[in-house]
C-alpha atoms as a PDB file:
ATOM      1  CA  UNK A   1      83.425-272.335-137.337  1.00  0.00           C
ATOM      2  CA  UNK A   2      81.672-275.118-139.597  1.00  0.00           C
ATOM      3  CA  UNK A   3      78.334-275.342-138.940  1.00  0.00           C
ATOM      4  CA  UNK A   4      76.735-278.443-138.069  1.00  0.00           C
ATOM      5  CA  UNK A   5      74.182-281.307-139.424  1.00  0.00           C
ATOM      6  CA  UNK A   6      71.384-282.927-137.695  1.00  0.00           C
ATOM      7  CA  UNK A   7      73.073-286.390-138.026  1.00  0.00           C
ATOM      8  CA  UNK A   8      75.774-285.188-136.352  1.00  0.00           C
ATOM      9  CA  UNK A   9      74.027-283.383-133.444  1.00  0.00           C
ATOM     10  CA  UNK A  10      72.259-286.447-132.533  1.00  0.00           C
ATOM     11  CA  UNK A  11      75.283-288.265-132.476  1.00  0.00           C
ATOM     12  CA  UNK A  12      77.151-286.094-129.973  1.00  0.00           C
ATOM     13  CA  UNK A  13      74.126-286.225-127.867  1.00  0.00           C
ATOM     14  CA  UNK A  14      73.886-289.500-127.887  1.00  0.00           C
ATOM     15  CA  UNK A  15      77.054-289.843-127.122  1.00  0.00           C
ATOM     16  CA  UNK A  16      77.063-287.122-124.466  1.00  0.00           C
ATOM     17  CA  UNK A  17      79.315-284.990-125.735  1.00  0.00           C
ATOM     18  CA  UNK A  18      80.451-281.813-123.808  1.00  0.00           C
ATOM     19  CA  UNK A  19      79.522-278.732-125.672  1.00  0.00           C
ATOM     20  CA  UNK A  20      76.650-275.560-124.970  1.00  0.00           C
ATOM     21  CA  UNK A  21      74.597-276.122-126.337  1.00  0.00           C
ATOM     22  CA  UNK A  22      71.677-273.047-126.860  1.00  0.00           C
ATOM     23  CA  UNK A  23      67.857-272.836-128.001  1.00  0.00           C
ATOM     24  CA  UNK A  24      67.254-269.380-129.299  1.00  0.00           C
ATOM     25  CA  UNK A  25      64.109-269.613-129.536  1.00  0.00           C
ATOM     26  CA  UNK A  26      60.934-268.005-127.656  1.00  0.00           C
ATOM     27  CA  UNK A  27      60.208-269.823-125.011  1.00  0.00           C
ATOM     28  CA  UNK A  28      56.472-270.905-125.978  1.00  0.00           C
ATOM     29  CA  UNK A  29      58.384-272.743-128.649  1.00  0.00           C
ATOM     30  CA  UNK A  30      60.632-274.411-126.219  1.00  0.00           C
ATOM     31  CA  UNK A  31      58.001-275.411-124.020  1.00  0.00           C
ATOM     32  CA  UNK A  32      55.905-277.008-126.501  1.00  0.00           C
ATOM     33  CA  UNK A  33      59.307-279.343-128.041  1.00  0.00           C
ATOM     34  CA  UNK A  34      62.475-278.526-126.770  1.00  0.00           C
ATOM     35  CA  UNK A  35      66.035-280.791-126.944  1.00  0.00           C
ATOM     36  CA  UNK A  36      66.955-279.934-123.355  1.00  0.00           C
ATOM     37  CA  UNK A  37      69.374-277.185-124.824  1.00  0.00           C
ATOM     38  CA  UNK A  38      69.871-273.678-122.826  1.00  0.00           C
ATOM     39  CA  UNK A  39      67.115-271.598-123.370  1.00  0.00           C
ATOM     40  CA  UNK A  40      67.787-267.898-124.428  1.00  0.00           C
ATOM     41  CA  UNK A  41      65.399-266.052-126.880  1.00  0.00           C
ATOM     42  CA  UNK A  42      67.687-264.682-129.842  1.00  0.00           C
ATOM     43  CA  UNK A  43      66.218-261.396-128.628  1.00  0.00           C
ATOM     44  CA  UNK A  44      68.052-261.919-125.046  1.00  0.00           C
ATOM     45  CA  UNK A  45      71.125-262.865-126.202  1.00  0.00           C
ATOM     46  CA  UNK A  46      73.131-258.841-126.124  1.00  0.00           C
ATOM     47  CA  UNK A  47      71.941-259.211-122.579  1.00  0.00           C
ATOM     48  CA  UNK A  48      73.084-262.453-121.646  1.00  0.00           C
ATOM     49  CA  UNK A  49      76.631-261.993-122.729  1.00  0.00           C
ATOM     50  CA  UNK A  50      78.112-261.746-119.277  1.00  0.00           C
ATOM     51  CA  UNK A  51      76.952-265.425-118.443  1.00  0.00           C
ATOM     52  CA  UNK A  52      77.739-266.595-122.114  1.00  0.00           C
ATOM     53  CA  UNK A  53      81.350-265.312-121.707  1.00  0.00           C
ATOM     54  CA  UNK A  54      82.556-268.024-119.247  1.00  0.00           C
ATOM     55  CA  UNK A  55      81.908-270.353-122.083  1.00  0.00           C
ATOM     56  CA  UNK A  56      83.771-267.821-124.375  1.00  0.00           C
ATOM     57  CA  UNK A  57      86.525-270.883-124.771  1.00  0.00           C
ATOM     58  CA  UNK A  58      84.455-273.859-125.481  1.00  0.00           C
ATOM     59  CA  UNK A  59      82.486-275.214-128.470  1.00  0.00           C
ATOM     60  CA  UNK A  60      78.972-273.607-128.569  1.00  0.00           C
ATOM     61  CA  UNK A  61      75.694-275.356-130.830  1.00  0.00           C
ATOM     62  CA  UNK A  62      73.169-273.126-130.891  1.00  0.00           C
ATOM     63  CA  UNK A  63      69.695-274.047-132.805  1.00  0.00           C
ATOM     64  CA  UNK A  64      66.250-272.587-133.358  1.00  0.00           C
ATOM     65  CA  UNK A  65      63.377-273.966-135.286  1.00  0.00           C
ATOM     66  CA  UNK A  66      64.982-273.597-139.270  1.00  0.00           C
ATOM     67  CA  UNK A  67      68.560-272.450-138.688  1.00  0.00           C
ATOM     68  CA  UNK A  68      67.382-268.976-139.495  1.00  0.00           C
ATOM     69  CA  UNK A  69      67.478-267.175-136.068  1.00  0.00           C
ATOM     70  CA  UNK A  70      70.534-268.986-134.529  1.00  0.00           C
ATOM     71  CA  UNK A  71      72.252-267.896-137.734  1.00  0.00           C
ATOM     72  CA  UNK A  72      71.586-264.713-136.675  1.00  0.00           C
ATOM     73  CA  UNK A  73      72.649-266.041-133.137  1.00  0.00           C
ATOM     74  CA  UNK A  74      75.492-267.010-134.158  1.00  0.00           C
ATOM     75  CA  UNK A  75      76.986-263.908-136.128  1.00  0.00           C
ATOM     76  CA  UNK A  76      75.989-261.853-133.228  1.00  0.00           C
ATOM     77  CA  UNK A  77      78.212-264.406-130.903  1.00  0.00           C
ATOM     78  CA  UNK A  78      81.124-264.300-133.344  1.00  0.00           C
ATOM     79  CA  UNK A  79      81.067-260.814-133.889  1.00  0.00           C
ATOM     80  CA  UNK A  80      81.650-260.430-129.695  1.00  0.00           C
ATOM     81  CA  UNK A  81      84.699-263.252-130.112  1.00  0.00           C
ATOM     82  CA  UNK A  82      83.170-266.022-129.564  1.00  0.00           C
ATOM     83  CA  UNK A  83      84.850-267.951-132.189  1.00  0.00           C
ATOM     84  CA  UNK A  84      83.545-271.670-131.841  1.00  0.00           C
ATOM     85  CA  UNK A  85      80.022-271.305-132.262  1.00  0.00           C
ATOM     86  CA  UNK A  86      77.726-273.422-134.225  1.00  0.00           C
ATOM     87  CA  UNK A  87      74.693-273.530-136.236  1.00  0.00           C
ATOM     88  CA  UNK A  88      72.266-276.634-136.624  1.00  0.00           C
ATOM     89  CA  UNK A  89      71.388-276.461-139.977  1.00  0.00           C
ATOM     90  CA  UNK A  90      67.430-276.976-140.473  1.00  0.00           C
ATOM     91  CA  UNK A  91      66.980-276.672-136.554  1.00  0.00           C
ATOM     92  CA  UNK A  92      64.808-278.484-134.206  1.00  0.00           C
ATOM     93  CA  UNK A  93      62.395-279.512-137.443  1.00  0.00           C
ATOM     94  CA  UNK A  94      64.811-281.018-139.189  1.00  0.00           C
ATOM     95  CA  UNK A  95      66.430-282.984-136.333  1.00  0.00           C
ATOM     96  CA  UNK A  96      62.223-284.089-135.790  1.00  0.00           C
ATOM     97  CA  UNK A  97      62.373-285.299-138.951  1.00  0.00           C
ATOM     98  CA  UNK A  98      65.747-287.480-138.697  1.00  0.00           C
ATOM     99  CA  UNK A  99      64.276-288.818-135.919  1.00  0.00           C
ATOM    100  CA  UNK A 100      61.197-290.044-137.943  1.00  0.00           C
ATOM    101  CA  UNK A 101      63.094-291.887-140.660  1.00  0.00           C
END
């Protein structure tokens, strides 16, 4: 599935759009900013699948802090079947810096 943009990630949550939305990073990072997203570690993901699969269905955003490791989230998802899965591009610092224009 398409990835998607900062803009439009802070429209659906403004909005309050229904998706799962997933922070795969550690959770020091999460503690210190976080965008109230589900947080799994990238590295607890494989183990995590059972409670992931109920959402097997619906759309899934996951983000990290460049894009980088929920890439990586993300091909690991889709590669288990999870075919509408998401990618913010330029994560959680480039949403910050939307927010600061």
């Amino acid at each position: 599935m398409e990835d998607i943009t900062v803009n439009e990630l802070k429209e659906r949550l403004e909005n309050k759009e229904k998706f799962v939305f997933i922070d795969v990073r550690e959770e020091y990072e999460y503690e210190d900013d976080n965008l109230e997203a589900w947080n799994i570690p990238l590295a607890d993901i494989p183990e995590k699948l059972s409670e992931l699969e109920a959402h097997k269905e619906e759309e899934i955003v996951v983000h990290c802090r460049s894009g980088a490791r929920s890439g990586n989230a993300k091909k690991f998802l889709e590669s288990k079947g999870f075919t509408k899965v998401r990618n913010v591009l330029g994560g959680i610092v480039a949403y910050r810096e939307l927010e600061e224009e």
